[in-house]
N, C-alpha and C. Protein backbone atom coordinates (compact mmCIF):
# COMPACT_ATOMS: atom_id res chain seq x y z
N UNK A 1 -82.16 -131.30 -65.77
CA UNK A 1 -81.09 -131.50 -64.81
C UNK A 1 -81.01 -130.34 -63.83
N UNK A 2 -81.13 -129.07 -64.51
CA UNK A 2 -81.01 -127.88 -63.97
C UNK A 2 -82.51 -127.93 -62.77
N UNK A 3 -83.54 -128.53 -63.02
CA UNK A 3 -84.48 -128.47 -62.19
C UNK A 3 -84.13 -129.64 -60.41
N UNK A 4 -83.85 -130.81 -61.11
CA UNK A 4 -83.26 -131.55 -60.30
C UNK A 4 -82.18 -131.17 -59.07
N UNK A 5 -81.18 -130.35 -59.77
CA UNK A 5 -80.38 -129.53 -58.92
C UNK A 5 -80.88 -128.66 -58.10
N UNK A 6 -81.89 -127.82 -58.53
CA UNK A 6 -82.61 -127.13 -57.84
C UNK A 6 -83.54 -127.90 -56.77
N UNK A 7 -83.93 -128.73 -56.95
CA UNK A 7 -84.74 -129.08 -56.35
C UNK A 7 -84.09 -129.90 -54.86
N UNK A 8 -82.62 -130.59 -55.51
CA UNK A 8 -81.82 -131.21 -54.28
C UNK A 8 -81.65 -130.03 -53.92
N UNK A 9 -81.21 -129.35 -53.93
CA UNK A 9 -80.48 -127.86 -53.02
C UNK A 9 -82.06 -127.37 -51.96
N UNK A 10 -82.64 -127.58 -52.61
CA UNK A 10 -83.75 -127.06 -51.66
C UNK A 10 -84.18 -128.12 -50.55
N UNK A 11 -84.05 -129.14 -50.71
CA UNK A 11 -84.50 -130.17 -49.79
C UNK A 11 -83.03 -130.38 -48.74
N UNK A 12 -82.13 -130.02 -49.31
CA UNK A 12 -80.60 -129.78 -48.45
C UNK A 12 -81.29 -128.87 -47.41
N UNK A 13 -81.58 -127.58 -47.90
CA UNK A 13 -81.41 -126.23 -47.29
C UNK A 13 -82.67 -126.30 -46.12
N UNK A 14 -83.61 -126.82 -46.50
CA UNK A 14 -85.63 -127.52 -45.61
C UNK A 14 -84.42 -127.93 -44.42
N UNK A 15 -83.63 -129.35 -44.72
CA UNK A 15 -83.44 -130.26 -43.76
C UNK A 15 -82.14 -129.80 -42.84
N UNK A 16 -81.58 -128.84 -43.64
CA UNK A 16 -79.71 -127.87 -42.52
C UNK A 16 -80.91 -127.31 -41.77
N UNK A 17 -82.26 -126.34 -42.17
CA UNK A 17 -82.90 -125.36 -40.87
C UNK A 17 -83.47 -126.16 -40.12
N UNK A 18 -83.97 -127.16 -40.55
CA UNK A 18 -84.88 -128.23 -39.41
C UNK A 18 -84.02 -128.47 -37.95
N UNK A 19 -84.21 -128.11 -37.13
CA UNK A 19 -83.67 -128.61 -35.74
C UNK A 19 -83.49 -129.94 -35.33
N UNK A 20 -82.37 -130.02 -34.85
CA UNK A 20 -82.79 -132.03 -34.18
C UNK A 20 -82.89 -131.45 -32.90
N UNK A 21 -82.55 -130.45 -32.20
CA UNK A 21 -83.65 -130.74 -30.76
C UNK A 21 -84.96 -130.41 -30.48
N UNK A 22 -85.40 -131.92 -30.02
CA UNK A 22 -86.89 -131.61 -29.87
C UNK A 22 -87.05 -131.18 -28.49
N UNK A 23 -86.61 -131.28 -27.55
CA UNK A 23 -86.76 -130.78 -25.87
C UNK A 23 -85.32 -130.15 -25.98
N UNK A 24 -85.40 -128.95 -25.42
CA UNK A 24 -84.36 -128.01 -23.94
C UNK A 24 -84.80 -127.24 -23.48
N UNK A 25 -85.44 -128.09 -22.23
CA UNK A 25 -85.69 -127.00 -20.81
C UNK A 25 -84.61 -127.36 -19.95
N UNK A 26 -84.66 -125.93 -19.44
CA UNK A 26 -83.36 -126.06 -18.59
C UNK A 26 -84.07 -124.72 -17.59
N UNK A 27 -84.25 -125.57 -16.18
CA UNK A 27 -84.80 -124.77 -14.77
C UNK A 27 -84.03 -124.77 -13.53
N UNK A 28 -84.08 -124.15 -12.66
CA UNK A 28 -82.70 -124.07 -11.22
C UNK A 28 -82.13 -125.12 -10.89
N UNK A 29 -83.43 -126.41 -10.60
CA UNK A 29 -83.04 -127.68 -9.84
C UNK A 29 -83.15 -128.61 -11.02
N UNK A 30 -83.46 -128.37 -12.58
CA UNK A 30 -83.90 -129.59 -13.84
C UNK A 30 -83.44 -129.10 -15.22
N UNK A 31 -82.89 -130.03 -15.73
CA UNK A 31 -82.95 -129.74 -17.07
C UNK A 31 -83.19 -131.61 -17.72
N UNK A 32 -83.78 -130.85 -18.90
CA UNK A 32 -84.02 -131.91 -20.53
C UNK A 32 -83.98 -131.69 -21.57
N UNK A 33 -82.55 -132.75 -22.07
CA UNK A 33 -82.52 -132.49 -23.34
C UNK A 33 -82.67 -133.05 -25.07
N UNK A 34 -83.06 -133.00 -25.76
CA UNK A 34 -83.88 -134.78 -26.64
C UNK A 34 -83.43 -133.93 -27.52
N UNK A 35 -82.44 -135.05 -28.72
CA UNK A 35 -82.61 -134.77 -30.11
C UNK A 35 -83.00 -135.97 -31.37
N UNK A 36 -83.11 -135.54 -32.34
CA UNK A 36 -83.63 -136.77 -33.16
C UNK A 36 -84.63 -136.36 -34.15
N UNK A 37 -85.45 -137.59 -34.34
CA UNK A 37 -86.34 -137.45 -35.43
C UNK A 37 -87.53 -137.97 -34.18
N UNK A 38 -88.39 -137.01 -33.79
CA UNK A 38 -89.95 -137.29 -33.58
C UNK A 38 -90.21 -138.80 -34.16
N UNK A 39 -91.05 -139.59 -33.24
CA UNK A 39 -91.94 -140.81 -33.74
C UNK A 39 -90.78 -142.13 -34.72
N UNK A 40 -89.32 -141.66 -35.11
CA UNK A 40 -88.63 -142.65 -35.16
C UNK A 40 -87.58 -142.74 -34.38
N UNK A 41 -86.49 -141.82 -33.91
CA UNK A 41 -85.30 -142.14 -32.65
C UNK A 41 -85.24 -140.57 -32.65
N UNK A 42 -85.02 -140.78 -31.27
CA UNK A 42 -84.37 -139.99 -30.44
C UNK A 42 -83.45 -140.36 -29.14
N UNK A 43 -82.39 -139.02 -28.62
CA UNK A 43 -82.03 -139.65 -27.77
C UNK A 43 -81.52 -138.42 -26.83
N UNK A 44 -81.46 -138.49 -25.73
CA UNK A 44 -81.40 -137.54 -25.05
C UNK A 44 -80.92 -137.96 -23.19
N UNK A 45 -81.18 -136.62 -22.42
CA UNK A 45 -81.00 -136.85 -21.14
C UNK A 45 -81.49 -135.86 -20.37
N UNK A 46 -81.78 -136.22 -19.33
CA UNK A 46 -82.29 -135.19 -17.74
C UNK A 46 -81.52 -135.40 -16.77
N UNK A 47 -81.65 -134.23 -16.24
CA UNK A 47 -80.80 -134.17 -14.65
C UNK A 47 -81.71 -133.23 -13.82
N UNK A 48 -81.47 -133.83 -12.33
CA UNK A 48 -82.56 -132.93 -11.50
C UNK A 48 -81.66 -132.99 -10.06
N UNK A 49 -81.48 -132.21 -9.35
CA UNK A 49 -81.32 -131.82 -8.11
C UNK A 49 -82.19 -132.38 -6.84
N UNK A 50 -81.90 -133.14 -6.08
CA UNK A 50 -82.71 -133.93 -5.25
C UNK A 50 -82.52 -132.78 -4.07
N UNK A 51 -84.04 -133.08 -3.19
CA UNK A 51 -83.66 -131.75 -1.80
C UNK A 51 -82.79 -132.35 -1.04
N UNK A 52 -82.18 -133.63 -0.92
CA UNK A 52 -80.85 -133.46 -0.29
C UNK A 52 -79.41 -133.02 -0.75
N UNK A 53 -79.90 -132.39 -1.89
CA UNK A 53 -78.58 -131.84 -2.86
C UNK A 53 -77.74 -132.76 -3.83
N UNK A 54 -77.86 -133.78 -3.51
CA UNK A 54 -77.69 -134.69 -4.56
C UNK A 54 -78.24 -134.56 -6.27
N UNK A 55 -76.91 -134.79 -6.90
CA UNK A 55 -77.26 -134.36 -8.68
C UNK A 55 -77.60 -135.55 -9.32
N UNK A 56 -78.32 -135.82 -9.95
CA UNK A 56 -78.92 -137.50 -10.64
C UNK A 56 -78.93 -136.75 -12.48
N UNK A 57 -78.38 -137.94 -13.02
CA UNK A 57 -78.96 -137.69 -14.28
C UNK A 57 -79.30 -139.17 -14.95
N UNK A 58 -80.11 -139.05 -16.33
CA UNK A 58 -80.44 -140.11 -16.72
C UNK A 58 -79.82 -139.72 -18.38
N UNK A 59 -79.04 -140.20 -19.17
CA UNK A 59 -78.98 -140.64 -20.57
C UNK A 59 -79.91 -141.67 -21.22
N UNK A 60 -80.43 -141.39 -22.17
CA UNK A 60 -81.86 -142.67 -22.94
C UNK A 60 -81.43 -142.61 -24.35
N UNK A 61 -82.07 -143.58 -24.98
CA UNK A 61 -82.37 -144.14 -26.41
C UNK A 61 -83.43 -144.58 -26.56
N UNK A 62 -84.43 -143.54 -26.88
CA UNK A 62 -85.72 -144.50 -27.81
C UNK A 62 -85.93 -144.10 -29.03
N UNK A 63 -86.19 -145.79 -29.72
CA UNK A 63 -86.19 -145.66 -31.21
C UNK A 63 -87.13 -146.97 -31.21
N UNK A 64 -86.80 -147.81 -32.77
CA UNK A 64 -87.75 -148.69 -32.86
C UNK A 64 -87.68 -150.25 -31.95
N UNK A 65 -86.48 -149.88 -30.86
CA UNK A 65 -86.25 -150.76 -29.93
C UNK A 65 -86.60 -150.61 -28.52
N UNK A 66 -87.30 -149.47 -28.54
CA UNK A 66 -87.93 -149.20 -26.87
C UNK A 66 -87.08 -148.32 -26.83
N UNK A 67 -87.47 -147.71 -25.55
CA UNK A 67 -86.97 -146.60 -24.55
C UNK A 67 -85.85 -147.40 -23.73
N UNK A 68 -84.51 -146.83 -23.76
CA UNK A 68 -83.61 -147.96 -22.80
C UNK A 68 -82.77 -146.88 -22.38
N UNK A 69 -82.38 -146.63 -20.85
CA UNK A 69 -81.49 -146.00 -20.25
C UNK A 69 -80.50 -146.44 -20.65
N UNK A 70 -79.18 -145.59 -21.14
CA UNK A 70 -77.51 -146.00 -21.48
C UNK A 70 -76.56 -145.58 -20.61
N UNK A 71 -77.36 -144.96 -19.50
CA UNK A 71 -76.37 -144.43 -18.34
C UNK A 71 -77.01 -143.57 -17.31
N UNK A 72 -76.60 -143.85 -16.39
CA UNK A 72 -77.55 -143.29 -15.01
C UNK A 72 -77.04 -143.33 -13.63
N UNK A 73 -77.03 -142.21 -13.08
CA UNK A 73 -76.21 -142.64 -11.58
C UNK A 73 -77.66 -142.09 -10.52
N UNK A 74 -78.84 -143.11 -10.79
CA UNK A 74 -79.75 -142.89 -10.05
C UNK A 74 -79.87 -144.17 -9.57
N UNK A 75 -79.82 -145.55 -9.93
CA UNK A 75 -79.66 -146.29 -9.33
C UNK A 75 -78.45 -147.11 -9.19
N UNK A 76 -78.34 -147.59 -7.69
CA UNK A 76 -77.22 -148.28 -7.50
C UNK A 76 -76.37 -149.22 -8.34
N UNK A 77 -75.29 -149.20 -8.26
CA UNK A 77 -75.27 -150.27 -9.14
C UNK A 77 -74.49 -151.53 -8.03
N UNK A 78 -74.62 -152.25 -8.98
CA UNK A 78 -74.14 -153.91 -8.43
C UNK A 78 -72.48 -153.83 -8.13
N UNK A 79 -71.94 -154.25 -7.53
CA UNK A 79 -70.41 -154.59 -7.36
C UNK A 79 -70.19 -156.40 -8.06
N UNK A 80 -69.52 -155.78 -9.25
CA UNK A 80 -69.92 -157.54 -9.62
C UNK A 80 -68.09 -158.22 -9.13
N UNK A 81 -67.32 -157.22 -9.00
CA UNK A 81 -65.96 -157.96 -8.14
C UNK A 81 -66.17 -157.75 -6.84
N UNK A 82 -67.51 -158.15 -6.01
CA UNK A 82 -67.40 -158.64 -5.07
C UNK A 82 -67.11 -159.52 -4.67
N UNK A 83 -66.27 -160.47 -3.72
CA UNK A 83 -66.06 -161.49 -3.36
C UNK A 83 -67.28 -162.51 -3.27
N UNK A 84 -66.89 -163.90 -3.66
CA UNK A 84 -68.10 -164.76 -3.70
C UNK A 84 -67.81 -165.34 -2.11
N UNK A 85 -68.52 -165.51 -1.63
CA UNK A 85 -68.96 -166.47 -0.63
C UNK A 85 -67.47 -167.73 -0.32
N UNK A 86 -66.80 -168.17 0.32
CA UNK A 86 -66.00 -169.27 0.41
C UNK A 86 -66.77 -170.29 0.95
N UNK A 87 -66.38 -171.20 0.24
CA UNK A 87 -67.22 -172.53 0.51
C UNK A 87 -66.52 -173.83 1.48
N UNK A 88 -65.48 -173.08 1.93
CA UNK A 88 -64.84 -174.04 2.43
C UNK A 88 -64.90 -174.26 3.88
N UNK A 89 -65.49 -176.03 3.83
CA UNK A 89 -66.07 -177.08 4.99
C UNK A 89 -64.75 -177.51 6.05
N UNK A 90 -64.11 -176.75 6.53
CA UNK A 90 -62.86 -177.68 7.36
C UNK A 90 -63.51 -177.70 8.54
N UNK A 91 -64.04 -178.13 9.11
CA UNK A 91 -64.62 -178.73 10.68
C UNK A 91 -63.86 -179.94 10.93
């Protein structure tokens, strides 16, 4: 029993020093940052400085479901309470 104990405590203590971030660079105009488990999920984000000064970032999730953006103000987005079209024929 006494070995068993020992042996969980040590596989505790391996997996508290193990890091979950696998990327942080962080440069004037960029940074990236990923945490997780290598080769099964991770999840992370980048941001970069455009030369018109504009700040963009991207939030992701890849795991065993693909790589999928969860948030991003790099591309536009849709106005979905835009007004529809009126269809109305009075001639």
């Amino acid at each position: 029993m006494k070995v068993l104990l020992l042996a969980l405590l040590g596989l505790v203590t391996v997996a508290a020093a193990m890091p979950s971030d696998i990327i942080d660079f962080e440069e004037d105009h960029m940074e990236h940052e990923q945490e997780g488990v290598p080769g099964t999920a991770v999840e992370g984000e980048y941001s970069w400085v455009a030369p018109d000064g504009n700040e963009y970032h991207v939030k992701y999730v890849a795991d065993r479901f693909g790589y999928r953006v969860v948030d991003d103000n790099v591309v536009p987005r849709m106005r979905s309470d835009a007004p529809e079209a009126d269809d109305d024929d009075d001639n």
